[in-house]
Protein backbone atom coordinates (compact mmCIF):
# COMPACT_ATOMS: atom_id res chain seq x y z
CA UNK A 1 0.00 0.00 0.00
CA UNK A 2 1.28 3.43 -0.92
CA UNK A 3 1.66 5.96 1.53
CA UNK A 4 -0.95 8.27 -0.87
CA UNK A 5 -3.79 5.26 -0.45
CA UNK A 6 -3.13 4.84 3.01
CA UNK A 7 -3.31 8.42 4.35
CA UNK A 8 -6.68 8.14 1.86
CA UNK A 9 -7.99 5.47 4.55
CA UNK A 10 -6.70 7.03 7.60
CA UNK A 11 -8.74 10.57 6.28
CA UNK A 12 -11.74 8.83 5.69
CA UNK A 13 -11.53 6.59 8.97
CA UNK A 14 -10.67 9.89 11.32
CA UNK A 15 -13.40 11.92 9.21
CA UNK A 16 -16.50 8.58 10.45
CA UNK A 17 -14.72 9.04 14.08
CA UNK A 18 -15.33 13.01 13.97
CA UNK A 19 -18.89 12.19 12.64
CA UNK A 20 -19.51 9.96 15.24
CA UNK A 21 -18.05 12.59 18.09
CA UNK A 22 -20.28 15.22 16.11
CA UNK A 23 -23.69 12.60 16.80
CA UNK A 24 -22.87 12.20 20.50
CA UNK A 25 -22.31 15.24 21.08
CA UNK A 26 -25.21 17.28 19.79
CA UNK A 27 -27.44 14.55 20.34
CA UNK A 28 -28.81 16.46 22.41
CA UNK A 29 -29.77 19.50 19.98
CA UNK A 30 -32.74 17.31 18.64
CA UNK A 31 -34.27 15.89 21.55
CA UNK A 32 -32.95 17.55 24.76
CA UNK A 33 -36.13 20.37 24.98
CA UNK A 34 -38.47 16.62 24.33
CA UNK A 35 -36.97 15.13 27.00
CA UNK A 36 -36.87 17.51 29.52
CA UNK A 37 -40.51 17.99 28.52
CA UNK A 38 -41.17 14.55 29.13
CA UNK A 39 -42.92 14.56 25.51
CA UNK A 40 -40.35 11.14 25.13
CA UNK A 41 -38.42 8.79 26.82
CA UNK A 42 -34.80 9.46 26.36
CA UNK A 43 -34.01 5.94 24.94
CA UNK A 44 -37.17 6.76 22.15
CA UNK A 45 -35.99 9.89 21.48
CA UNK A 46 -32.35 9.22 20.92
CA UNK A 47 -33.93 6.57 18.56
CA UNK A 48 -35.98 8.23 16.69
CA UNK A 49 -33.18 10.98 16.57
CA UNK A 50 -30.77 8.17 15.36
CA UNK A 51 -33.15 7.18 12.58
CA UNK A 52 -33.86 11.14 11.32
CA UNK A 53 -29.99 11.68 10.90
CA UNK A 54 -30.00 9.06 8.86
CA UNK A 55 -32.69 10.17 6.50
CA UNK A 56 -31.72 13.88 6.42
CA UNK A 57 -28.07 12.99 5.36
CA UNK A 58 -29.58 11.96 2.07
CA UNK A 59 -31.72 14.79 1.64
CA UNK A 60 -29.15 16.93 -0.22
CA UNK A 61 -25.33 17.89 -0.81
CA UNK A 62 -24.97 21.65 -0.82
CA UNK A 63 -23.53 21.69 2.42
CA UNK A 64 -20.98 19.34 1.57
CA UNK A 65 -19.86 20.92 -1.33
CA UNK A 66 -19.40 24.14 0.72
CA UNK A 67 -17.06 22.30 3.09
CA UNK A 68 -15.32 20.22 0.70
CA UNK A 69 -14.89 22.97 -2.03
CA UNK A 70 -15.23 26.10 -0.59
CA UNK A 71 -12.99 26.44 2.42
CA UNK A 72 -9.48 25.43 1.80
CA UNK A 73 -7.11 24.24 -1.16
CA UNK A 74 -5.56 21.58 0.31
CA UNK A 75 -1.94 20.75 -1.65
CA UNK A 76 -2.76 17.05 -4.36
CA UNK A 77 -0.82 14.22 -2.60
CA UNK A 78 0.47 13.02 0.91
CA UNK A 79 0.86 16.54 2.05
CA UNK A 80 -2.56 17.71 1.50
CA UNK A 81 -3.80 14.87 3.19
CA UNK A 82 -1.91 15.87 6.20
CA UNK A 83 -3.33 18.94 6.09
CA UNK A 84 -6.98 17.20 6.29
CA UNK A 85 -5.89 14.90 8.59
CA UNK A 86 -5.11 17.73 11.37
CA UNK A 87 -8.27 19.70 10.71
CA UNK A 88 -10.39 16.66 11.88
CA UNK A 89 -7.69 16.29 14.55
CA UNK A 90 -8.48 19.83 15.46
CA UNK A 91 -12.25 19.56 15.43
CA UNK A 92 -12.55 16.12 17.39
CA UNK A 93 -10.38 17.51 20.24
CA UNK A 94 -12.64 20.71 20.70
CA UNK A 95 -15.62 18.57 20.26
CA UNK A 96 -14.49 16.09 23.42
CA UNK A 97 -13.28 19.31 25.56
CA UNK A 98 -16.45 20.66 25.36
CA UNK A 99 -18.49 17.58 25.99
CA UNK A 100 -16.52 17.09 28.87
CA UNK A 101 -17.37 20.06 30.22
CA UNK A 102 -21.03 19.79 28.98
CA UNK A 103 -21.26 23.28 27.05
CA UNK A 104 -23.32 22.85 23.71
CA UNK A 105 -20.23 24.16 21.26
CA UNK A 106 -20.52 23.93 17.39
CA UNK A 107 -19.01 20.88 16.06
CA UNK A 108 -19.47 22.99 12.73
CA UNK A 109 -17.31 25.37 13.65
CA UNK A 110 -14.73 23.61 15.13
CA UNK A 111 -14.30 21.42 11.74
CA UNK A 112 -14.44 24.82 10.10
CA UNK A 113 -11.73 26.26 12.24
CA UNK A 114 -9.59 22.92 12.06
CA UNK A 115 -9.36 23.22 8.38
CA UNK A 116 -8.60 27.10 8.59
CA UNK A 117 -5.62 26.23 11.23
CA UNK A 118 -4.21 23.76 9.18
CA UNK A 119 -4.47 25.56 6.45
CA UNK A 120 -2.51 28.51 7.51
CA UNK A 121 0.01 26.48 9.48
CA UNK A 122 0.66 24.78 5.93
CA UNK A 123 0.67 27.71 3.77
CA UNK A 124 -2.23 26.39 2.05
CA UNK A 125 -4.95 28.66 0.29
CA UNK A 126 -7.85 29.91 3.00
CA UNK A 127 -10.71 30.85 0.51
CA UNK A 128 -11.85 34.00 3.22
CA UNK A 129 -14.19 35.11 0.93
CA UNK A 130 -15.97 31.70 1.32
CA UNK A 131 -15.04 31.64 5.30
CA UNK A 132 -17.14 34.89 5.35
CA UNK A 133 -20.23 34.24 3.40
CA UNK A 134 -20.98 30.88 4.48
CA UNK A 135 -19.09 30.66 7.74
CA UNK A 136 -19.17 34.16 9.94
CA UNK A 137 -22.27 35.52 8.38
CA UNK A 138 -24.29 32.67 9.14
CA UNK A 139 -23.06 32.22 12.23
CA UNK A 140 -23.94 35.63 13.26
CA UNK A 141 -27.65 35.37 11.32
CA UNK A 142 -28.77 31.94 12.35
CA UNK A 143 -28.73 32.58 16.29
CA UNK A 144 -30.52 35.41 15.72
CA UNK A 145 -33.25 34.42 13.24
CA UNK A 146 -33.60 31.13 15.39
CA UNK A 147 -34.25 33.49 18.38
CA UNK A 148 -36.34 35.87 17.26
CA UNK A 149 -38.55 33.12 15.32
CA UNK A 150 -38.69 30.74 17.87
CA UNK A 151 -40.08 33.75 20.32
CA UNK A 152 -42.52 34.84 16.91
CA UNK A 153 -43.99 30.98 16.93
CA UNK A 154 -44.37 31.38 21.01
CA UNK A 155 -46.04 34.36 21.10
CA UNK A 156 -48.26 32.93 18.52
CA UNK A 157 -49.20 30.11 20.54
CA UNK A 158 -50.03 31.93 23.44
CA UNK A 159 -52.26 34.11 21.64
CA UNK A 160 -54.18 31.05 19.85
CA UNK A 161 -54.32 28.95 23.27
CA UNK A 162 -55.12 31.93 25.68
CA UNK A 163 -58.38 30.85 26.49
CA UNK A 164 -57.31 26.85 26.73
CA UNK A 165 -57.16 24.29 29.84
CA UNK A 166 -53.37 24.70 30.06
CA UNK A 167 -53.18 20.66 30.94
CA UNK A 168 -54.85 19.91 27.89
CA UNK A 169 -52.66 22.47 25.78
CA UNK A 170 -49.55 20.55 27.48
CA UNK A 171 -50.80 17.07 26.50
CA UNK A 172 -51.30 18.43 22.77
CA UNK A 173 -48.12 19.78 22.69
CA UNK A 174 -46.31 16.89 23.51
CA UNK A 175 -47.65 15.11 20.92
CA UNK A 176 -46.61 17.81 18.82
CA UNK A 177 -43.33 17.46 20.02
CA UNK A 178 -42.56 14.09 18.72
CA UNK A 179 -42.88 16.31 15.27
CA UNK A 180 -41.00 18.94 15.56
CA UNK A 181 -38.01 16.96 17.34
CA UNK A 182 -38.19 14.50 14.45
CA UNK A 183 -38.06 18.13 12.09
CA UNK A 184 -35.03 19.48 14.71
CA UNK A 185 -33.48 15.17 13.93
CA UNK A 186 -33.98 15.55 10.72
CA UNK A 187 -32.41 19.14 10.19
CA UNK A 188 -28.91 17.63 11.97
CA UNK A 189 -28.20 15.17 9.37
CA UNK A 190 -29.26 17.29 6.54
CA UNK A 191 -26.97 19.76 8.35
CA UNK A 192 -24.03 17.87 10.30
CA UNK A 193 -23.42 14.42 8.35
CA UNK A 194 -23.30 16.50 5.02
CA UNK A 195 -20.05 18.56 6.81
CA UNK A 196 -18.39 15.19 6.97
CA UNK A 197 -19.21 14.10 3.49
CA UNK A 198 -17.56 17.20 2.38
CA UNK A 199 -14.28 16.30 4.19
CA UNK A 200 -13.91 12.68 3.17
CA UNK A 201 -14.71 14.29 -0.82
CA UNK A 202 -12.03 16.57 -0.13
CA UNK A 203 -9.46 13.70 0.96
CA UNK A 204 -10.26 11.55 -2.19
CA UNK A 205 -9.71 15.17 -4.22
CA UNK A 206 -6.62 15.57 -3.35
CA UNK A 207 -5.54 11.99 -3.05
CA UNK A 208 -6.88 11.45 -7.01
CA UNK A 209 -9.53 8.91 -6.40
CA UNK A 210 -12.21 12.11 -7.66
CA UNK A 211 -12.02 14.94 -9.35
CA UNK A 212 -13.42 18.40 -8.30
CA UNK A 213 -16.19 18.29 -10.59
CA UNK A 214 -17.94 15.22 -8.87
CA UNK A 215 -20.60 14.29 -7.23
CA UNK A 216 -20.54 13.34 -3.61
CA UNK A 217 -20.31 9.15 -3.65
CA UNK A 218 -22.95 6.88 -2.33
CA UNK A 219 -20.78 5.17 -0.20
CA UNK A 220 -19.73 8.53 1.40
CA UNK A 221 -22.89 9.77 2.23
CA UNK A 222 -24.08 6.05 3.46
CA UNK A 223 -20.43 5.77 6.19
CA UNK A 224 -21.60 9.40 6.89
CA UNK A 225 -25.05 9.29 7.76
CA UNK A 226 -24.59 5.89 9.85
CA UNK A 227 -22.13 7.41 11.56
CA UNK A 228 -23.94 10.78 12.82
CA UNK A 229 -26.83 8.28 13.55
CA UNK A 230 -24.87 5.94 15.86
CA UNK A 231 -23.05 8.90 17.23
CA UNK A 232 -26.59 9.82 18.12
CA UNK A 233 -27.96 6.95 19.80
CA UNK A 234 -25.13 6.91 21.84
CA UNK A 235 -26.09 9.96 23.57
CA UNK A 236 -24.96 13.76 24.87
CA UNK A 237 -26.31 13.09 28.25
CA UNK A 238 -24.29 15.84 29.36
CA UNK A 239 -25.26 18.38 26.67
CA UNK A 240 -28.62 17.17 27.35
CA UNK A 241 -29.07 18.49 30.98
CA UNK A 242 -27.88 22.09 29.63
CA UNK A 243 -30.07 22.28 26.96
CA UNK A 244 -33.01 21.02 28.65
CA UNK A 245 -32.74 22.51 32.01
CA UNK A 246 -29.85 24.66 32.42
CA UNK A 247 -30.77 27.41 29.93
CA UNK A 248 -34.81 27.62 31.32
CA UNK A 249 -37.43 25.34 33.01
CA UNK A 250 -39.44 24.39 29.15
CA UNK A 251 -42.81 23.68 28.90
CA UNK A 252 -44.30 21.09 26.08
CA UNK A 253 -45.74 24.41 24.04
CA UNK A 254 -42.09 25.70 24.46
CA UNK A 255 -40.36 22.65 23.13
CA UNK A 256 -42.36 22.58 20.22
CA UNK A 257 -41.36 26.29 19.49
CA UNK A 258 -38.31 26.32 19.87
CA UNK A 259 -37.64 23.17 17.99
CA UNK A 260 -39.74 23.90 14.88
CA UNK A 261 -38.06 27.18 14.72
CA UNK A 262 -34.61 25.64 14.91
CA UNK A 263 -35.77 23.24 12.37
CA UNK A 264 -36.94 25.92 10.33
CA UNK A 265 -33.56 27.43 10.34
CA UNK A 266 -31.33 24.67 9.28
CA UNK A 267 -33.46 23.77 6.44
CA UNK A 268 -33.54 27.25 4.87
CA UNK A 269 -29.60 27.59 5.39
CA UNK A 270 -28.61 24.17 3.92
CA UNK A 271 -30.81 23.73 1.02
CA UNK A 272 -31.41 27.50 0.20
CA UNK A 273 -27.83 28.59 1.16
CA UNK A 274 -25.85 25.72 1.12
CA UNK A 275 -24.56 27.18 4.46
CA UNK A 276 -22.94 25.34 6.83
CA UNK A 277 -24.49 26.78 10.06
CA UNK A 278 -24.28 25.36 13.86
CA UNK A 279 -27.33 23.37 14.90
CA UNK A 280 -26.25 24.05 18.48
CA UNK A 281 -26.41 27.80 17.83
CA UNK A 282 -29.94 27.23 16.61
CA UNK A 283 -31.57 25.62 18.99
CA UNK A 284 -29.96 26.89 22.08
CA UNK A 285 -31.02 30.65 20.99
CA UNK A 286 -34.28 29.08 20.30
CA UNK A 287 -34.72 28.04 23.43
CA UNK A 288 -33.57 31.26 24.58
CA UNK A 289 -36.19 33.25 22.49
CA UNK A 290 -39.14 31.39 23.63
CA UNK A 291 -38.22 31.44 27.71
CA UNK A 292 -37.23 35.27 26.59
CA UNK A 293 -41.50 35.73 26.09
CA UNK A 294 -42.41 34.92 29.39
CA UNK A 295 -40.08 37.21 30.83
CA UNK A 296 -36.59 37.78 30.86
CA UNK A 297 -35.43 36.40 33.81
CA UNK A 298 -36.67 32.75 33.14
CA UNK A 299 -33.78 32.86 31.13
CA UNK A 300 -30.29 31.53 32.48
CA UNK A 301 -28.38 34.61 31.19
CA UNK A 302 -25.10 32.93 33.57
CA UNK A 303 -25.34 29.78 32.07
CA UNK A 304 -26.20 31.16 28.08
CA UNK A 305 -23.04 33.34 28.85
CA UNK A 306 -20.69 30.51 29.39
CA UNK A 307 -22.10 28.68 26.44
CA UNK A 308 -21.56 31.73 23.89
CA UNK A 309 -18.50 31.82 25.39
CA UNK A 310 -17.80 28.71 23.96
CA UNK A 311 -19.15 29.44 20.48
CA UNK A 312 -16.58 32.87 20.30
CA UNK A 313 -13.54 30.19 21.50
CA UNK A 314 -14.61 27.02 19.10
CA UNK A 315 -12.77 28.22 15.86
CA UNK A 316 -9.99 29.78 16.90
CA UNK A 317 -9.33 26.93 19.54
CA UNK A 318 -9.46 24.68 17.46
CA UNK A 319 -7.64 25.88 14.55
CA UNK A 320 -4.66 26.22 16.87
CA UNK A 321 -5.11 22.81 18.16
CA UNK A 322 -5.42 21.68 14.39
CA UNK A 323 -2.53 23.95 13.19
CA UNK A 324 -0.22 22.11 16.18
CA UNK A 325 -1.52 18.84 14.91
CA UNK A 326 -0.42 19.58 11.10
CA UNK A 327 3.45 20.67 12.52
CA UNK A 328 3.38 17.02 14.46
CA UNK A 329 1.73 15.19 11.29
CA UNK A 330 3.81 16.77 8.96
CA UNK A 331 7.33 16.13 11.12
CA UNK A 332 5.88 12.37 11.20
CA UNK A 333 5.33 12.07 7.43
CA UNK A 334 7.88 14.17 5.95
């Protein structure tokens, strides 16, 4: 095996291990407000989660082409692959320090920022222009639509239900709820399995085994989505407990909001956009909009600090973790 093929492998092997951290940990971004709501059982929910990743990796591929095209020129040959190599490097090692900790960070962003570290750290081409449109100006926008639509759809509901039994509203809405977190499910692997399939294209690019002008494979988008979904069912019980009851005290009517809003969101941006936006950054200012309508103290504003705190650190952080990974990689390979 040539050392070309077998970086190839090792690409596409630590690209299914960053998919799988990426399931785990924002597991919870689908199903934490259903949970906490008691709308479903955690082991249903992370099922039915599992099964919605699945199906919304194959809804479409304009995300991946973003990430796999529009980022970074990675050098043809065993040095570009290096370079790709340390990006996931980059992004997984963000992705476990912030589980760890249990703070909802983009997984998104840190794969963005990995390949912008290793990028620079190899003198490779950083398409900014790209980095801008579909990176920073999404990230700024999507919080902020999520938030202010999520708190649109509540105020809406309390307007149409104002005169209902509010224990009969509740056991409607939880119903409802097993839609919209199947929506929020679905929206992740449209969203988050498609970033992967754009990394693994851009390893077989610059290996040779595709050309630019491709089409994402079958067999990439099938490793990708199963391994988001597994990732999934595995769980972000940590992430979980933030998102459902750190940030406010939700209600069924609440969950339903905030997830069809988030859901809303990540639709528009992947297949209208191609964007690759965070589905943390969705929901959690989703959930943030609708507790912001009952008044603004039900809101954790301590605990939403720390997590945007978080968000501001994830590319940078892990573009210098990635960028230290390409000098170690690169030492090893050269």
């Amino acid at each position: 095996m040539d050392l070309t093929l077998a970086l190839v492998i090792g690409v596409v092997v630590i690209s299914l291990v960053f998919d799988y951290t990426n399931g785990f940990h924002d597991a919870a971004n689908a199903i934490a407000t259903s949970v906490s709501t008691r709308a479903l059982t955690p082991r249903a929910a992370l099922f039915m989660a599992a099964a919605m990743n699945f199906i919304g990796a194959h809804l479409g591929t304009q995300v991946a082409q973003t990430v796999g095209k529009g980022i970074i020129d990675a050098p043809d040959g065993p040095h570009g692959l290096v370079v790709v190599a340390a990006a996931l490097i980059g992004a997984i090692a963000w992705n476990l320090i912030t589980w760890y900790f249990g703070l909802p960070s983009s997984s998104s962003h840190a794969l963005i920022g990995g390949l912008v570290g290793s990028a620079l750290a190899s003198a490779s081409v950083v398409h900014w222009d790209g980095v801008i449109e579909k990176v920073v100006i999404p990230m700024i926008l999507s919080p902020l639509i999520g938030f202010s639509l999520a708190a649109l759809i509540m105020i809406a509901i309390y307007w149409i239900f104002r005169n209902s039994q509010p224990g009969r509203t509740n056991r409607g809405f939880r119903y409802a709820q097993t839609v919209s977190a199947a929506a929020m499910a679905l929206g992740h692997g449209l969203q988050d399995a498609q970033k992967t399939m754009g990394v693994i294209f851009l390893a077989l690019t610059v290996g040779g085994y595709a050309s630019p002008g491709e089409g994402i494979p079958q067999w990439v988008i099938l490793s990708a989505a199963g391994a988001i979904s597994l990732g999934t069912y595995a769980g972000g019980w940590r992430i979980m407990r933030t998102l459902g009851r750190r940030i406010i005290a939700l209600d069924p009517p609440q969950g339903f909001a905030a997830e069809s809003a988030a859901a809303t969101v990540l639709y528009g941006a992947a297949i209208g956009f191609g964007a690759p936006i965070s589905t943390t950054h969705t929901i959690t200012t989703a959930i943030m909009g609708v507790g912001a309508t009952k008044r603004l103290s039900a809101v954790r504003w301590g605990v939403a600090g720390n997590i945007v705190t978080a968000w501001v650190l994830t590319i940078p952080a892990a573009a210098l973790v990635a960028s230290l990974a390409y000098l170690l990689l690169h030492a090893i390979v050269e």
